[in-house]
PDB file of N, CA and C in Angstrom:
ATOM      1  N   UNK A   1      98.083  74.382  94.361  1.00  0.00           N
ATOM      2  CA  UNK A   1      98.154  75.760  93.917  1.00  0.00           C
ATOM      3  C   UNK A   1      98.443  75.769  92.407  1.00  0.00           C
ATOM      4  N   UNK A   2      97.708  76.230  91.903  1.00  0.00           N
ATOM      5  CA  UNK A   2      97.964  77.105  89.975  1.00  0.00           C
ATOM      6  C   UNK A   2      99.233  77.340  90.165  1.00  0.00           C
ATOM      7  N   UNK A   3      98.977  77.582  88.583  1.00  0.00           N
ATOM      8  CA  UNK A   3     100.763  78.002  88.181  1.00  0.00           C
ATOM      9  C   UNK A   3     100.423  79.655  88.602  1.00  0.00           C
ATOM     10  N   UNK A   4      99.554  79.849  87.983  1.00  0.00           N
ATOM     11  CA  UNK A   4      98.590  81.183  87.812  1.00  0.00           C
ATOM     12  C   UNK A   4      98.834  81.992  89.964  1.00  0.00           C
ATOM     13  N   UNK A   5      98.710  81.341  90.282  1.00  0.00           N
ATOM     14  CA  UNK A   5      98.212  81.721  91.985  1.00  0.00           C
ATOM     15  C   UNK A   5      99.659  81.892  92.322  1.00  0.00           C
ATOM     16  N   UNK A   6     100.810  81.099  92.049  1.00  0.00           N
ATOM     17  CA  UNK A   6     102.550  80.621  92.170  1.00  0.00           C
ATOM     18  C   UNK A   6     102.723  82.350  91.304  1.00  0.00           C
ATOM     19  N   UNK A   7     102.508  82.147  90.636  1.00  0.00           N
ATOM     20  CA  UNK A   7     103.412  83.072  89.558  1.00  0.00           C
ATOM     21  C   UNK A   7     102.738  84.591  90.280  1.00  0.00           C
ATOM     22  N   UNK A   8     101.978  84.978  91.055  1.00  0.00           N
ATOM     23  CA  UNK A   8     100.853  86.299  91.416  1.00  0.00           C
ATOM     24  C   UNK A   8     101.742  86.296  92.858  1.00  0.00           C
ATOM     25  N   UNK A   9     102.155  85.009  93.569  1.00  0.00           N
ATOM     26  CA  UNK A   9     102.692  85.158  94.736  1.00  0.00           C
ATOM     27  C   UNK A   9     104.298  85.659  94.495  1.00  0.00           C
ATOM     28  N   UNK A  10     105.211  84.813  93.761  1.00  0.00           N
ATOM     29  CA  UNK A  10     106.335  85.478  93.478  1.00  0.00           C
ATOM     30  C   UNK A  10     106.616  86.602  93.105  1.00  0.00           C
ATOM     31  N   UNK A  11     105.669  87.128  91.903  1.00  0.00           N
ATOM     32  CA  UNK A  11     105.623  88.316  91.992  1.00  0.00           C
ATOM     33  C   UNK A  11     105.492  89.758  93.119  1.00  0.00           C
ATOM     34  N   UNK A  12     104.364  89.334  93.709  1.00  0.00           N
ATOM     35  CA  UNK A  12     103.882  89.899  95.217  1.00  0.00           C
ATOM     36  C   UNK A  12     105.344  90.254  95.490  1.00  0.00           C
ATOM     37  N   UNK A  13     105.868  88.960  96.001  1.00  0.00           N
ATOM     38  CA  UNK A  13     106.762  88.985  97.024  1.00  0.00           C
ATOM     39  C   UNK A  13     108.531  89.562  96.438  1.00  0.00           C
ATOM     40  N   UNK A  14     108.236  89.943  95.196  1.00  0.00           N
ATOM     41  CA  UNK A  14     109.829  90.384  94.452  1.00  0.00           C
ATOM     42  C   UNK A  14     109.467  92.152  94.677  1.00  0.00           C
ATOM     43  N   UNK A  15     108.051  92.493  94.715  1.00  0.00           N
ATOM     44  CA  UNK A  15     107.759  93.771  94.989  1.00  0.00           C
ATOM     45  C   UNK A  15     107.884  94.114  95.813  1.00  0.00           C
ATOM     46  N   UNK A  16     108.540  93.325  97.133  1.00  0.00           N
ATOM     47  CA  UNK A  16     108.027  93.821  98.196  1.00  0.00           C
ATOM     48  C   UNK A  16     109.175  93.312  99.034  1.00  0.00           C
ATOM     49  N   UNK A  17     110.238  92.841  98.157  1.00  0.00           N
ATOM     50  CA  UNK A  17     111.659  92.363  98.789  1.00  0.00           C
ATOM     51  C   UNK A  17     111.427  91.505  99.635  1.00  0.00           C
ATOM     52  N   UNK A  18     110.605  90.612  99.604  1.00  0.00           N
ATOM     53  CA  UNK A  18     110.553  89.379  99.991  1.00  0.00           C
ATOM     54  C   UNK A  18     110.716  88.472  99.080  1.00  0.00           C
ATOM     55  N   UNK A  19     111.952  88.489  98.784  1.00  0.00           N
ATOM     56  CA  UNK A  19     112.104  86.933  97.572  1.00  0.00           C
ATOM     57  C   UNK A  19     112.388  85.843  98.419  1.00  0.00           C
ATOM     58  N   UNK A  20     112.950  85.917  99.381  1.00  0.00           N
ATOM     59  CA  UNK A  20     113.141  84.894 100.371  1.00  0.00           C
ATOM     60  C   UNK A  20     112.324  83.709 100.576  1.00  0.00           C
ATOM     61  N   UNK A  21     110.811  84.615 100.684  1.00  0.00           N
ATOM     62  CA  UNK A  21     109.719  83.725 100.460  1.00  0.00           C
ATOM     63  C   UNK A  21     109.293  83.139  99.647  1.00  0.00           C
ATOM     64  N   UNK A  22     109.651  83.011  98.799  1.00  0.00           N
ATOM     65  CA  UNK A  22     109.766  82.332  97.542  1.00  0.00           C
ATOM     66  C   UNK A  22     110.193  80.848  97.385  1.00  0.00           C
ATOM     67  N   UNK A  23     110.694  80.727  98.283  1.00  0.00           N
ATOM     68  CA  UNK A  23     111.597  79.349  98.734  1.00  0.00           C
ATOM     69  C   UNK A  23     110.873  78.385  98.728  1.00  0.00           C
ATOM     70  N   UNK A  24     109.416  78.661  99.954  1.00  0.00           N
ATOM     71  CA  UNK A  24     108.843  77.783 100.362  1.00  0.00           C
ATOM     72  C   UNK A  24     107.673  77.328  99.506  1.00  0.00           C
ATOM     73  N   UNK A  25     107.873  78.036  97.869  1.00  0.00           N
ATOM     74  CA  UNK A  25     107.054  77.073  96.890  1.00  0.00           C
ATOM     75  C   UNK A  25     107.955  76.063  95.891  1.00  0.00           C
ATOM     76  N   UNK A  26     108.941  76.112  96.277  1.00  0.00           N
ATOM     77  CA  UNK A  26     110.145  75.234  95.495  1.00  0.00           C
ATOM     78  C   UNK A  26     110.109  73.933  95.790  1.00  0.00           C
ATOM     79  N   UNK A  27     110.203  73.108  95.120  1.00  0.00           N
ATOM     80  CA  UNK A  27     110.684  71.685  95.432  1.00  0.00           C
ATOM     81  C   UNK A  27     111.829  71.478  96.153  1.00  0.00           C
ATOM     82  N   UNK A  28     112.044  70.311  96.971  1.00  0.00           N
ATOM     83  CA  UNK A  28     113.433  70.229  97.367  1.00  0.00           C
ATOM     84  C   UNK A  28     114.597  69.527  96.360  1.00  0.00           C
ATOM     85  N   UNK A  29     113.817  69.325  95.072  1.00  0.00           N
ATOM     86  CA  UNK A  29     115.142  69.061  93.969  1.00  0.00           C
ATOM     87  C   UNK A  29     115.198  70.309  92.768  1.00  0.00           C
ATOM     88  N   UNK A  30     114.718  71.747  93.417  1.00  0.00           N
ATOM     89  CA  UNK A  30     114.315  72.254  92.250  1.00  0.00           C
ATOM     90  C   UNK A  30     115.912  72.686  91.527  1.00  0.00           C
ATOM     91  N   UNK A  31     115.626  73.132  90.130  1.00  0.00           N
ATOM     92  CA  UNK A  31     117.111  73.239  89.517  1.00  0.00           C
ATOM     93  C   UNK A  31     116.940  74.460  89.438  1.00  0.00           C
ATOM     94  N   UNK A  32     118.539  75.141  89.702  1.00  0.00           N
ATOM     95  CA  UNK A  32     118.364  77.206  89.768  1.00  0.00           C
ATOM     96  C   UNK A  32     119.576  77.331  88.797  1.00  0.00           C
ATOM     97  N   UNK A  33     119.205  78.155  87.448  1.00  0.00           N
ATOM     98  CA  UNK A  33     119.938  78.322  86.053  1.00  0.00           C
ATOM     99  C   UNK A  33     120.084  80.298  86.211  1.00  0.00           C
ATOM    100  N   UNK A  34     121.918  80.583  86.556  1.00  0.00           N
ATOM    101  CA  UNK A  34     121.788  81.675  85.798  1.00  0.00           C
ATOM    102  C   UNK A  34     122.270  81.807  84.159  1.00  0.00           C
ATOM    103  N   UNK A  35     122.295  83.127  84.036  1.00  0.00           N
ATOM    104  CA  UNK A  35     122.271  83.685  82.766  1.00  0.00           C
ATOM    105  C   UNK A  35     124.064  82.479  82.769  1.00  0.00           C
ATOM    106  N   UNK A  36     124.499  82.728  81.474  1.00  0.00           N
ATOM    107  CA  UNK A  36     125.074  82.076  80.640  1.00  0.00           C
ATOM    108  C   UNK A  36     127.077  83.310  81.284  1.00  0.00           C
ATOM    109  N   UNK A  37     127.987  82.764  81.925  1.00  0.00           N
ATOM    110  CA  UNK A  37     129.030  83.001  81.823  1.00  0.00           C
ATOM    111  C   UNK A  37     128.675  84.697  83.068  1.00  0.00           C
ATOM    112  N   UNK A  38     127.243  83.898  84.031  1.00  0.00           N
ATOM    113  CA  UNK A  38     127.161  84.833  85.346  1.00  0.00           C
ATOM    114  C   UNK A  38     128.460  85.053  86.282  1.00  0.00           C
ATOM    115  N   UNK A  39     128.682  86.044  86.711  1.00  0.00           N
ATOM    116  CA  UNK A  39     129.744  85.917  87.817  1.00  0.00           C
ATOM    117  C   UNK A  39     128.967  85.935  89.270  1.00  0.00           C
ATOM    118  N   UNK A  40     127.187  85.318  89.091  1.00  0.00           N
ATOM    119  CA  UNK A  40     126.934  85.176  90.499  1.00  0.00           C
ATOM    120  C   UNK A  40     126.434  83.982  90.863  1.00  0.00           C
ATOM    121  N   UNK A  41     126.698  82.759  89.801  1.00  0.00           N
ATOM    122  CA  UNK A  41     126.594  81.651  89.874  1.00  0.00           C
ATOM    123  C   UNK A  41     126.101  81.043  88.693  1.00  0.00           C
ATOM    124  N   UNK A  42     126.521  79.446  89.294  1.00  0.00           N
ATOM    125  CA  UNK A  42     126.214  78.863  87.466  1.00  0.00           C
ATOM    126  C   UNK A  42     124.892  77.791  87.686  1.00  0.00           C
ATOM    127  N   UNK A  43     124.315  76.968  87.423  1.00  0.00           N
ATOM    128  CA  UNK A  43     123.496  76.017  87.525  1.00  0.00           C
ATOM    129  C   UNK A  43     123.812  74.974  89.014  1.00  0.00           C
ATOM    130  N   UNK A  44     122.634  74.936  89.538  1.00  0.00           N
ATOM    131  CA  UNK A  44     122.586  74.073  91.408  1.00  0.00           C
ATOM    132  C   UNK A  44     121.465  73.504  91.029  1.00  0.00           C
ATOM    133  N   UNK A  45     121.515  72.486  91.838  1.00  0.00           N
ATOM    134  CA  UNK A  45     119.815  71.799  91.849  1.00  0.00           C
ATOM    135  C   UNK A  45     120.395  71.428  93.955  1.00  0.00           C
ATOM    136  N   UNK A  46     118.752  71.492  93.678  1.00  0.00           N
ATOM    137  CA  UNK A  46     118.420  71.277  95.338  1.00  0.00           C
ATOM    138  C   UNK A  46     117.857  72.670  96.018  1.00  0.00           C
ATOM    139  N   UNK A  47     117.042  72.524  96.777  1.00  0.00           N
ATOM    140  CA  UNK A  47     116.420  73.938  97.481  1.00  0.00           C
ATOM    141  C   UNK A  47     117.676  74.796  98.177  1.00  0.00           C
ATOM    142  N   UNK A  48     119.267  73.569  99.009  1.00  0.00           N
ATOM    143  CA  UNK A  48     119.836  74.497 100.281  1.00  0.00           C
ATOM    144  C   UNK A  48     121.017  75.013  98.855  1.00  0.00           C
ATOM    145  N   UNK A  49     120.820  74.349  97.830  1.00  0.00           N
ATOM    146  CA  UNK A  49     122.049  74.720  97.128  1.00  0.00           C
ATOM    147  C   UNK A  49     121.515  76.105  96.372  1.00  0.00           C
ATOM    148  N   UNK A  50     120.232  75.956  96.027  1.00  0.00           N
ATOM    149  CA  UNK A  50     119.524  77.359  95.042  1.00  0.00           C
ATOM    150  C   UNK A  50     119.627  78.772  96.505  1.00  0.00           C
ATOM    151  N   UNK A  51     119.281  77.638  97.562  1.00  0.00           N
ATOM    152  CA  UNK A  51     119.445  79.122  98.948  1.00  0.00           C
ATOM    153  C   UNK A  51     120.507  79.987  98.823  1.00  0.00           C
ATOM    154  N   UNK A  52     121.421  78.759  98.920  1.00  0.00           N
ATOM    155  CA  UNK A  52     122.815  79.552  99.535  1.00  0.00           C
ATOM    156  C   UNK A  52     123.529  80.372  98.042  1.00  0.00           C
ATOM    157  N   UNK A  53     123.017  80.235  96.793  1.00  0.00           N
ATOM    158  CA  UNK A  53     123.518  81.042  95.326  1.00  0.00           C
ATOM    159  C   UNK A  53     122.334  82.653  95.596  1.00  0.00           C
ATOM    160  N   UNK A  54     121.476  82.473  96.066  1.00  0.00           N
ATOM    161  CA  UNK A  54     120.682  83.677  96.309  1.00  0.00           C
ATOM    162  C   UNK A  54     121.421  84.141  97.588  1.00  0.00           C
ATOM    163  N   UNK A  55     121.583  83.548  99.039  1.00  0.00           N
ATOM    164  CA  UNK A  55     122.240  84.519  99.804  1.00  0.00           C
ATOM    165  C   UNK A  55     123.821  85.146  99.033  1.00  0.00           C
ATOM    166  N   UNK A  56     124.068  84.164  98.455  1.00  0.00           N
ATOM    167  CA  UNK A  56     125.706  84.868  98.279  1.00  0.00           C
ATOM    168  C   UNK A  56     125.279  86.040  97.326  1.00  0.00           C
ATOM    169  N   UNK A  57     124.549  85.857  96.136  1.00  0.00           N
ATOM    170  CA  UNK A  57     124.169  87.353  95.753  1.00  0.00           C
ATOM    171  C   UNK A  57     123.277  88.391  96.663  1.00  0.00           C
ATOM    172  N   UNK A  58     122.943  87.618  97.388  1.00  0.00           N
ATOM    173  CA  UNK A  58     122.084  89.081  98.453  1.00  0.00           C
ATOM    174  C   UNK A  58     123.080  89.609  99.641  1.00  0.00           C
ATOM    175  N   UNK A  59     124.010  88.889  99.595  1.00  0.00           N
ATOM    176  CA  UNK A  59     125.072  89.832 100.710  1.00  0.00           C
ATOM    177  C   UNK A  59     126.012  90.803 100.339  1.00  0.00           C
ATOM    178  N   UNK A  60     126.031  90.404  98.860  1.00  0.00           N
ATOM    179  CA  UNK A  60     126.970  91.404  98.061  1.00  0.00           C
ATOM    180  C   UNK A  60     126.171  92.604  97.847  1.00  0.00           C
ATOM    181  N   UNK A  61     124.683  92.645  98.489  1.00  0.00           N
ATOM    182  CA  UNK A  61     123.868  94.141  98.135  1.00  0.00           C
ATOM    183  C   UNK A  61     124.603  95.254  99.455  1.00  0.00           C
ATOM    184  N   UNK A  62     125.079  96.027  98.934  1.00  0.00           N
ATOM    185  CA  UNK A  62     125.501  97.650  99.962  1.00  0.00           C
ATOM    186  C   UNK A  62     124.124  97.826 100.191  1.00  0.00           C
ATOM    187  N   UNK A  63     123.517  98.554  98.840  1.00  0.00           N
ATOM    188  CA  UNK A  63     122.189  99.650  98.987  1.00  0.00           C
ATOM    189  C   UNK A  63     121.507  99.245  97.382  1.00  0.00           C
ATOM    190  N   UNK A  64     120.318  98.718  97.859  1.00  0.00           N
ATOM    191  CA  UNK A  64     119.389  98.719  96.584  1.00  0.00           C
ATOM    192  C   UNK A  64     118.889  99.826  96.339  1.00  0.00           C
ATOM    193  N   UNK A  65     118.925 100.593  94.817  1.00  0.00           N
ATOM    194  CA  UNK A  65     118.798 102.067  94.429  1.00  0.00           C
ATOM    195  C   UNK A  65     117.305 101.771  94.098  1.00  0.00           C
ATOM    196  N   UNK A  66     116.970 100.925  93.156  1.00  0.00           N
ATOM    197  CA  UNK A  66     115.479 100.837  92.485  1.00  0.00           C
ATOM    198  C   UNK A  66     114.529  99.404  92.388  1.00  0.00           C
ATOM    199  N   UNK A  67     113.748  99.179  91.954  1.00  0.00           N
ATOM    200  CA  UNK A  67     113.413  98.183  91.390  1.00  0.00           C
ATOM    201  C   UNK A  67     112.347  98.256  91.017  1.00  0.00           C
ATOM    202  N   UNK A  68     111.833  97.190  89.687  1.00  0.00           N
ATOM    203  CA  UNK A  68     110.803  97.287  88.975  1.00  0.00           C
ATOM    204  C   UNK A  68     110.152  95.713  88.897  1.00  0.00           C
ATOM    205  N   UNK A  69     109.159  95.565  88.688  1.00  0.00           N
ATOM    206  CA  UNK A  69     108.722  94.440  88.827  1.00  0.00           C
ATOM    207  C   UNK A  69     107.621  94.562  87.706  1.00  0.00           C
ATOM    208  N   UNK A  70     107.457  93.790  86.287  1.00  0.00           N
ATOM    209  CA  UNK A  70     106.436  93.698  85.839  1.00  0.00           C
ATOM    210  C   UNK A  70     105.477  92.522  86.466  1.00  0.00           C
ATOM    211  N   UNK A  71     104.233  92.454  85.260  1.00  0.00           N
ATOM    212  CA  UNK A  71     103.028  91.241  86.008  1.00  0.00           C
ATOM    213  C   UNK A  71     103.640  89.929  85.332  1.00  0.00           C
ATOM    214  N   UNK A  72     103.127  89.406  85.831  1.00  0.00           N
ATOM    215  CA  UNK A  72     103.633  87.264  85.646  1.00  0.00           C
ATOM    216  C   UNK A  72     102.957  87.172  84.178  1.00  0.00           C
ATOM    217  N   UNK A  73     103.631  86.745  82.746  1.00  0.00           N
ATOM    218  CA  UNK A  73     102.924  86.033  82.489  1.00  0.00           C
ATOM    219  C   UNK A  73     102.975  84.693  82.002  1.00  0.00           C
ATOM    220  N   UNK A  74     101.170  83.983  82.082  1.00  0.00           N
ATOM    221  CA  UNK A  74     101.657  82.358  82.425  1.00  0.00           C
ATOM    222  C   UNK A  74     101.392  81.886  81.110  1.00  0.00           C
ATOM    223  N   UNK A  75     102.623  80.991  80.662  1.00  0.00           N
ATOM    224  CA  UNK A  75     101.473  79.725  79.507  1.00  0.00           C
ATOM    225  C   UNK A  75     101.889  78.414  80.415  1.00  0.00           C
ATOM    226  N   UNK A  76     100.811  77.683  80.160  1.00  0.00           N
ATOM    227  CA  UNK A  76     100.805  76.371  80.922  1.00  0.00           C
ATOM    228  C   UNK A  76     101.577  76.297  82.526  1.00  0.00           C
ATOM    229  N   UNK A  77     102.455  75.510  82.303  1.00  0.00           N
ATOM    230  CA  UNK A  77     103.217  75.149  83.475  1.00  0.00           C
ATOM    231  C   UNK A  77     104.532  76.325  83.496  1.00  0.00           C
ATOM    232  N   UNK A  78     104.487  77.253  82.904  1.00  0.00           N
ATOM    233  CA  UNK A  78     105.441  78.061  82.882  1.00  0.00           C
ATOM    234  C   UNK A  78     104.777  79.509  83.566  1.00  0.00           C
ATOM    235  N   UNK A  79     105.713  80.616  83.937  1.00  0.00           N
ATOM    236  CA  UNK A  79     105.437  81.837  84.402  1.00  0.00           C
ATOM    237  C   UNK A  79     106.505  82.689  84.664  1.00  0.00           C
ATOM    238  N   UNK A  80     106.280  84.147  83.626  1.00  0.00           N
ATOM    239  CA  UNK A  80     107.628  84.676  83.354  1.00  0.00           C
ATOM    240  C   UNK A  80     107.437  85.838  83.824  1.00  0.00           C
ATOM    241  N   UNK A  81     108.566  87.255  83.941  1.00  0.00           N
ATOM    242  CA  UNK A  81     108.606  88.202  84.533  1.00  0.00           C
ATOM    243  C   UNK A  81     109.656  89.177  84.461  1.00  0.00           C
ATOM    244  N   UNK A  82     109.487  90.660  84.134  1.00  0.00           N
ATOM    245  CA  UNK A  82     110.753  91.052  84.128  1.00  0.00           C
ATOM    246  C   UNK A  82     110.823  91.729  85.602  1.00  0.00           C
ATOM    247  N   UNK A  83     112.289  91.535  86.113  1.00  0.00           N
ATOM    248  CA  UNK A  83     112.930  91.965  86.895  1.00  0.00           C
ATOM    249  C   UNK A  83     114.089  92.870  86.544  1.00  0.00           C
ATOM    250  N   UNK A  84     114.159  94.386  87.239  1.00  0.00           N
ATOM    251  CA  UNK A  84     114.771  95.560  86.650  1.00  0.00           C
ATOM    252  C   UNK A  84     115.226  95.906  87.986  1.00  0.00           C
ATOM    253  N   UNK A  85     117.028  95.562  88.559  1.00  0.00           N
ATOM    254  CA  UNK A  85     117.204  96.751  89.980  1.00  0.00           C
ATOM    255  C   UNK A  85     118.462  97.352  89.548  1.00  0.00           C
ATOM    256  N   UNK A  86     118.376  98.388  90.397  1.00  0.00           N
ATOM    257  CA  UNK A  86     119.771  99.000  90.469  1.00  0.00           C
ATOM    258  C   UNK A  86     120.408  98.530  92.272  1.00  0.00           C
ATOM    259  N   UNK A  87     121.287  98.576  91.762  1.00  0.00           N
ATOM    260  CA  UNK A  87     122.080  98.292  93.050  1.00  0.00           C
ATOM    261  C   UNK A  87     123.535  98.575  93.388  1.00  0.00           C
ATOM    262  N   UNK A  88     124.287  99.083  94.746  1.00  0.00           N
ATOM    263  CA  UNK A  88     125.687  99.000  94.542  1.00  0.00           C
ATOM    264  C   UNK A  88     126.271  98.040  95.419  1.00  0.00           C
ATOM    265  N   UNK A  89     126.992  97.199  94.274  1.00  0.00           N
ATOM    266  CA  UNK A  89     127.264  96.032  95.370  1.00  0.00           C
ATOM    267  C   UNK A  89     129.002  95.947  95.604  1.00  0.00           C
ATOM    268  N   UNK A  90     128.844  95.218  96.463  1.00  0.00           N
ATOM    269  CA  UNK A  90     130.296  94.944  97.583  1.00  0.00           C
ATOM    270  C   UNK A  90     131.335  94.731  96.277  1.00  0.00           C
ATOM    271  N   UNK A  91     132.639  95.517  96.527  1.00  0.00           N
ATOM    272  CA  UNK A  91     133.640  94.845  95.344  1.00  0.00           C
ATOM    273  C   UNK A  91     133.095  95.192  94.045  1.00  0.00           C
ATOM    274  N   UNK A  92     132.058  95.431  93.418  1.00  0.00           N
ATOM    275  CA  UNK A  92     131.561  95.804  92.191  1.00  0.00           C
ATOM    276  C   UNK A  92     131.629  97.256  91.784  1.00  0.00           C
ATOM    277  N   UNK A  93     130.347  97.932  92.493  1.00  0.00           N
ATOM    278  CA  UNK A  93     129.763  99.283  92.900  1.00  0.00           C
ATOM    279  C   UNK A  93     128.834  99.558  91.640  1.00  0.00           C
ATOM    280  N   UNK A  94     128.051 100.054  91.098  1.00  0.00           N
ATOM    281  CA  UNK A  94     127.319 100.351  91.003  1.00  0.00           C
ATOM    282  C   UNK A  94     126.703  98.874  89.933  1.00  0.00           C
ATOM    283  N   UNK A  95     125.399  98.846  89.744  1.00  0.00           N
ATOM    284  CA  UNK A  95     125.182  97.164  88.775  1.00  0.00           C
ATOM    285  C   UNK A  95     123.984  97.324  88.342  1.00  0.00           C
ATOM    286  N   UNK A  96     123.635  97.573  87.363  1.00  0.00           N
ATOM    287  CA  UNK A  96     121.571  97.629  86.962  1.00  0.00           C
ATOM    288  C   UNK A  96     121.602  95.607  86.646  1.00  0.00           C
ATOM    289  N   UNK A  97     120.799  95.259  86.794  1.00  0.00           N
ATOM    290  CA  UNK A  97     120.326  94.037  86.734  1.00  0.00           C
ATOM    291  C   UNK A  97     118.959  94.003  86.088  1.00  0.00           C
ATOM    292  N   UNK A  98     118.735  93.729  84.788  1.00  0.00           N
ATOM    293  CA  UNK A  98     117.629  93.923  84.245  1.00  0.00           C
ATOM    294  C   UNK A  98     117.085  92.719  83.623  1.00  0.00           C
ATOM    295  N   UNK A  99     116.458  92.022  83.926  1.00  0.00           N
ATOM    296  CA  UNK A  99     116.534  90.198  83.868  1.00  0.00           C
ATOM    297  C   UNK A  99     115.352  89.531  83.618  1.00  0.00           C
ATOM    298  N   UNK A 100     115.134  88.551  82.732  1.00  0.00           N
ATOM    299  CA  UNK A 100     113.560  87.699  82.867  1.00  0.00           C
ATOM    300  C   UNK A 100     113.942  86.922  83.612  1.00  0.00           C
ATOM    301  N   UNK A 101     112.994  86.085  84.097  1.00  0.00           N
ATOM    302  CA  UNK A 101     112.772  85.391  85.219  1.00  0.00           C
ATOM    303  C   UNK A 101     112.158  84.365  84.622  1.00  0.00           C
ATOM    304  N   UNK A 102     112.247  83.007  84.116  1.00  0.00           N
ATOM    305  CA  UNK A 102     111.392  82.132  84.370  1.00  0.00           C
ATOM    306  C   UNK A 102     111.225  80.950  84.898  1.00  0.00           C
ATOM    307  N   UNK A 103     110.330  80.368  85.583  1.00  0.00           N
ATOM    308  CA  UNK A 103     110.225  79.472  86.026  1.00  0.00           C
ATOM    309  C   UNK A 103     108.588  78.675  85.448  1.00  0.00           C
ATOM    310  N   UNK A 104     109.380  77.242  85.977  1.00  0.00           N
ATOM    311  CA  UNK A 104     108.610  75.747  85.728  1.00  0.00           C
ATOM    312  C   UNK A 104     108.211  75.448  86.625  1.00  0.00           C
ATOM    313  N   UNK A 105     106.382  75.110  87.074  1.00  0.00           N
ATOM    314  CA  UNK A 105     105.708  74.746  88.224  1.00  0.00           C
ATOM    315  C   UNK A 105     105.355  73.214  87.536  1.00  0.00           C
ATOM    316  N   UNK A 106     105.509  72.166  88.513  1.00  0.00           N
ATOM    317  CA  UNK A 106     104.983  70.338  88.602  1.00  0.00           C
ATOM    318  C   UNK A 106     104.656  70.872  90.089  1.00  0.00           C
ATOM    319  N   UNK A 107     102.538  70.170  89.708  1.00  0.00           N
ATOM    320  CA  UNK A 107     102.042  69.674  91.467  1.00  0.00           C
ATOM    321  C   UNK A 107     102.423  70.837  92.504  1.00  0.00           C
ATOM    322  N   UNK A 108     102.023  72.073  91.690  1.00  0.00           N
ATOM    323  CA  UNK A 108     101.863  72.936  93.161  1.00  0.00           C
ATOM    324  C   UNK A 108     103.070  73.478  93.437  1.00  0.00           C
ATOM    325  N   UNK A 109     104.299  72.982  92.801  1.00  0.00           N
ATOM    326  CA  UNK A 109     105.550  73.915  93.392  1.00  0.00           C
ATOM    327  C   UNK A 109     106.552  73.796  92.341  1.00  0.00           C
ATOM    328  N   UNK A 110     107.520  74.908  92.654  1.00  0.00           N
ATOM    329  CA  UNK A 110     108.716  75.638  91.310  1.00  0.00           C
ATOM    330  C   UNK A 110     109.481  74.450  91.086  1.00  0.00           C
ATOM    331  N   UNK A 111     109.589  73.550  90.252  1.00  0.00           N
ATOM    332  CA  UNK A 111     110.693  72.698  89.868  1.00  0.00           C
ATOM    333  C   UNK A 111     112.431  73.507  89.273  1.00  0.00           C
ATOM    334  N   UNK A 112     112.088  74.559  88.907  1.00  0.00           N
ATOM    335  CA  UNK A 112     113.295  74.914  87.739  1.00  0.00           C
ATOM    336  C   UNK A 112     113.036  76.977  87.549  1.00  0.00           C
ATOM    337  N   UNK A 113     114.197  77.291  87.841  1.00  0.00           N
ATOM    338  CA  UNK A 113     113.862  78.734  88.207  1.00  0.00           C
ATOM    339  C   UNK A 113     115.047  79.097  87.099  1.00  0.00           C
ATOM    340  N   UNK A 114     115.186  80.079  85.963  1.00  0.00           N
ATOM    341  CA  UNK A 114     116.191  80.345  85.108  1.00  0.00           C
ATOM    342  C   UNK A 114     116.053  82.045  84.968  1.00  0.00           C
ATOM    343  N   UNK A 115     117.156  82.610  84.856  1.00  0.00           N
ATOM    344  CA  UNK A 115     117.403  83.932  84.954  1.00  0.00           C
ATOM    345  C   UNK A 115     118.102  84.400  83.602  1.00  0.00           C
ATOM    346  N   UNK A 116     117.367  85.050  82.759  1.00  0.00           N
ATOM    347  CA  UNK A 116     118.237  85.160  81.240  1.00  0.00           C
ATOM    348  C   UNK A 116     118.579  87.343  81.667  1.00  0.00           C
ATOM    349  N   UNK A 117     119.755  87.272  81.658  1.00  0.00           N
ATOM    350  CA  UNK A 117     120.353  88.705  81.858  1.00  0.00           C
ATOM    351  C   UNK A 117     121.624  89.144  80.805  1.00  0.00           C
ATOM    352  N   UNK A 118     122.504  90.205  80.508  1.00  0.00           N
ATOM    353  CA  UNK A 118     123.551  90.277  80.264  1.00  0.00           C
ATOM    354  C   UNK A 118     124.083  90.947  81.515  1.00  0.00           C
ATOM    355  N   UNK A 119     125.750  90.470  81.132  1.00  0.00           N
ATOM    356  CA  UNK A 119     126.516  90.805  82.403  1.00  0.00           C
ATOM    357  C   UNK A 119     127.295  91.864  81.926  1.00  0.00           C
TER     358      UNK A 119
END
């Protein structure tokens, strides 16, 4: 699979609140980078370790208010994206999350997924 075909599917699937699915183009050593001094995690490598930093931020969702999803775009082995939600989460309450997204495809699947946001 393209980086190009990877980057059209993640997208798809962030529109459509299926990020979950997303998983199953990852490597099993891929490395997952948030933003810099995140309070929803710091740098994991491995597929069950990048899982379980996405469930712990997806259980803290009450009620997702919005979301926006721009289109992928690719240079080379790279493919970027903005991601825009509102949400009120557990212990927090209300949180806009307005974030690029990028990730690194080697051979068909996500090696390295990085999230640049302010907190």
């Amino acid at each position: 699979m393209t980086t190009k075909e990877i980057a059209n599917i993640v997208v798809a699937n962030c529109r459509t609140g299926k990020m979950f699915d997303n998983y199953e183009l990852f490597s099993e050593d891929v490395v997952s980078r948030e933003a810099q001094d995140s309070q929803f995690g710091k740098e994991v490598t491995g597929i069950n370790a990048t899982l379980e930093k996405a469930k712990y931020f997806h259980n803290l969702i009450e009620k997702r208010i919005s979301r926006a999803v721009s289109e992928p775009l690719v240079a080379g082995n790279y493919f970027t994206f903005r991601l825009c939600q509102e949400f009120e989460l557990k212990g927090i309450g209300y949180y806009k999350l307005d974030e690029l997204c990028l990730f690194e495809v080697k051979e068909g699947k996500i090696i390295c997924e990085e999230y640049f946001y302010d907190n």
